[in-house]
C-alpha atoms as a PDB file:
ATOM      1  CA  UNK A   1       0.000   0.000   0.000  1.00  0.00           C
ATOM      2  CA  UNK A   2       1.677   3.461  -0.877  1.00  0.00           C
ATOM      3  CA  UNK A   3       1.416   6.473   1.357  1.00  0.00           C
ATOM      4  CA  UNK A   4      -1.222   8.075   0.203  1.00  0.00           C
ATOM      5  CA  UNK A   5      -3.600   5.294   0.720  1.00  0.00           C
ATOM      6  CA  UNK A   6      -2.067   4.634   4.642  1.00  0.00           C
ATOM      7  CA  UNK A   7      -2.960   8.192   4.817  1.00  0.00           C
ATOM      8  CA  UNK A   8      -6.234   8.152   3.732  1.00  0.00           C
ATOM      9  CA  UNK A   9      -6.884   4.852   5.303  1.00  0.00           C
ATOM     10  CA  UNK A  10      -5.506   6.499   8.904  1.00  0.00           C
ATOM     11  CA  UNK A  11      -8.164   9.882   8.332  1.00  0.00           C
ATOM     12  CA  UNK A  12     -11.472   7.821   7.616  1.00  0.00           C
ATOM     13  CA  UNK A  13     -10.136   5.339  10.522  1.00  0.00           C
ATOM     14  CA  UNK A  14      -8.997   8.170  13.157  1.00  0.00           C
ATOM     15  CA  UNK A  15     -12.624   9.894  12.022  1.00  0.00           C
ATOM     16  CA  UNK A  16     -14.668   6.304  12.434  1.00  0.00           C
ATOM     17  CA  UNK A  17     -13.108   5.456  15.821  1.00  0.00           C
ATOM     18  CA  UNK A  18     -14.261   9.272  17.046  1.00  0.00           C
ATOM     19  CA  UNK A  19     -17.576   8.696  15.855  1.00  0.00           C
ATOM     20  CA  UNK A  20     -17.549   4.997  17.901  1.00  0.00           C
ATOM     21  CA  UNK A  21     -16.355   6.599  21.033  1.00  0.00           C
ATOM     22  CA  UNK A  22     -18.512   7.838  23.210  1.00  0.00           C
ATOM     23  CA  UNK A  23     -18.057  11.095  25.471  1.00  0.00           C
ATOM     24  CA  UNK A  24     -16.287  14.250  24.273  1.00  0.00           C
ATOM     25  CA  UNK A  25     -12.435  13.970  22.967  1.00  0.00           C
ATOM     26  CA  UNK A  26     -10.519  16.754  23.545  1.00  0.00           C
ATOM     27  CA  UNK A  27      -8.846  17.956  20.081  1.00  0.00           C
ATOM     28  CA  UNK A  28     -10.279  18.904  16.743  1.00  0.00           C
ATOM     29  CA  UNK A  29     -10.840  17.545  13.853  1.00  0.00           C
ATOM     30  CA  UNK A  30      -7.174  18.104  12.804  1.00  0.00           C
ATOM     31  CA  UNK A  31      -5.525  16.325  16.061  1.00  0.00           C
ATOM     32  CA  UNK A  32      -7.885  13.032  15.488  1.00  0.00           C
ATOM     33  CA  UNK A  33      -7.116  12.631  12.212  1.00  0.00           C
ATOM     34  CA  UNK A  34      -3.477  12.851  12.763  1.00  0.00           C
ATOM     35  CA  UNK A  35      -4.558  10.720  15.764  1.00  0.00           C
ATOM     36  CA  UNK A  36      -6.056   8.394  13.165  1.00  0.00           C
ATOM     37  CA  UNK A  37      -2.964   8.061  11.445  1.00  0.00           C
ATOM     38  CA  UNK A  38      -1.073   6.775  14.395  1.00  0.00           C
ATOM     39  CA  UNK A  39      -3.590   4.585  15.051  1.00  0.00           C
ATOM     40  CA  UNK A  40      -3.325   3.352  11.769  1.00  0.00           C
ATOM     41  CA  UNK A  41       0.381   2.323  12.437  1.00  0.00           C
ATOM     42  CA  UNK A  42      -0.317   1.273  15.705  1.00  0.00           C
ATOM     43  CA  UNK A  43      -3.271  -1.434  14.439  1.00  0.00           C
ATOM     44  CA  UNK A  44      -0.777  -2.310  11.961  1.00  0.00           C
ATOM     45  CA  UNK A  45       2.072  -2.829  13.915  1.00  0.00           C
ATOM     46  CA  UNK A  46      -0.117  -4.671  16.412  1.00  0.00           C
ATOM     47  CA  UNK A  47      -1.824  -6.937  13.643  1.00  0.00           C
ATOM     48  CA  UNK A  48       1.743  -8.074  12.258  1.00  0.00           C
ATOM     49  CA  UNK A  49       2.424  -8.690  15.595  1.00  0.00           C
ATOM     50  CA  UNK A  50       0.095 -10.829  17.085  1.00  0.00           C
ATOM     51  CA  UNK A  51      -2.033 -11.675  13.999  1.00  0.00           C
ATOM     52  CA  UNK A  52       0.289 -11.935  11.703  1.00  0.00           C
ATOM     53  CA  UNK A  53      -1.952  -9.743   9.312  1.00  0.00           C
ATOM     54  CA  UNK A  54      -0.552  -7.482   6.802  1.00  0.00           C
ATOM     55  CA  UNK A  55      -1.755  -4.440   5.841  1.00  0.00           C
ATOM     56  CA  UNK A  56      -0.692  -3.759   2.155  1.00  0.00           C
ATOM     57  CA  UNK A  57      -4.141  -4.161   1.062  1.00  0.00           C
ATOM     58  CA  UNK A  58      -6.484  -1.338   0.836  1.00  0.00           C
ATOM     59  CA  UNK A  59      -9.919  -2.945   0.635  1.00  0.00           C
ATOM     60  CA  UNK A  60      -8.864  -5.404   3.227  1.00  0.00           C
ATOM     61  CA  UNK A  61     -11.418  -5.770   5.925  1.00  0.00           C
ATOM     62  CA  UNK A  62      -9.018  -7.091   8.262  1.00  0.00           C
ATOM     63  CA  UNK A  63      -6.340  -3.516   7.684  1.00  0.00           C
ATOM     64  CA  UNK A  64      -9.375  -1.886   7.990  1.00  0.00           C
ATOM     65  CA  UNK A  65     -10.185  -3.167  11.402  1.00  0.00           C
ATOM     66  CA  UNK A  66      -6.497  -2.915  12.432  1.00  0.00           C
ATOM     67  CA  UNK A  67      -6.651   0.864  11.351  1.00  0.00           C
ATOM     68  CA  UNK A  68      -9.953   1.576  13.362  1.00  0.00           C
ATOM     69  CA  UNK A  69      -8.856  -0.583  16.643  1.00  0.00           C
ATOM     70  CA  UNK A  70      -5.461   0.998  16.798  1.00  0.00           C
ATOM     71  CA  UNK A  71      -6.977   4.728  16.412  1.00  0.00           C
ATOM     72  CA  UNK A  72      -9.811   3.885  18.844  1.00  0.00           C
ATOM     73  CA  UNK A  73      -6.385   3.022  21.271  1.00  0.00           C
ATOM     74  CA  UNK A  74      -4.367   6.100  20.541  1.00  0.00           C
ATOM     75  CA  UNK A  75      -7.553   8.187  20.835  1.00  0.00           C
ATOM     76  CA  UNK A  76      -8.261   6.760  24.084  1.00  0.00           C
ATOM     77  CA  UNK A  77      -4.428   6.981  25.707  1.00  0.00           C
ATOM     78  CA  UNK A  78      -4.570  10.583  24.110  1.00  0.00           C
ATOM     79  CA  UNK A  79      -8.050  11.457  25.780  1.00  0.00           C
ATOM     80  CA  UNK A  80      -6.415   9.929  29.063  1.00  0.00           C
ATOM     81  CA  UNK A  81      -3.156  12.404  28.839  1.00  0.00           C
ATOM     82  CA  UNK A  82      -4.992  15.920  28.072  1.00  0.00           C
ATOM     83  CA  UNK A  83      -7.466  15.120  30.886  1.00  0.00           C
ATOM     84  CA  UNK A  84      -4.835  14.370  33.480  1.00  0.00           C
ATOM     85  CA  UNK A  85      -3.135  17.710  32.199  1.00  0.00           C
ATOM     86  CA  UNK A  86      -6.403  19.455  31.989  1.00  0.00           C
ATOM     87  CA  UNK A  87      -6.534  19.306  35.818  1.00  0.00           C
END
């Protein structure tokens, strides 16, 4: 998969892990989808660990999910910082 498609893959799964979690994230729309992003590498890192799943496919459901679980974890570690620092 090139780097424009991780991109784009990391912005629709940093926006579709936002739109599962519930509550109010701190950032913008800006900081989750760079969020997203991370998340992206994260799941993907996570999936070659464990899985053994790669994610050089696009329309792969399973880099899909790896994408949206990993943002959903970097989203949630980031809402855990900026509320401890919010304090």
């Amino acid at each position: 998969m090139g780097f424009f498609a991780f991109l784009i893959l990391g912005l629709i799964a940093g926006a579709i892990a936002k739109a599962i979690l519930p509550g109010r994230q701190g950032g913008g729309i800006i900081m989750t989808l760079i969020l997203g992003v991370v998340g992206a590498l994260l799941g993907g890192w996570i999936g070659s660990l464990l899985f053994n799943v790669n994610i050089n496919e696009f329309f792969s459901l399973s880099t899909w999910l790896l994408a949206i679980g990993g943002a959903i974890i970097v989203l949630l570690v980031y809402g855990m910082i900026t509320k401890r620092t919010a304090r």
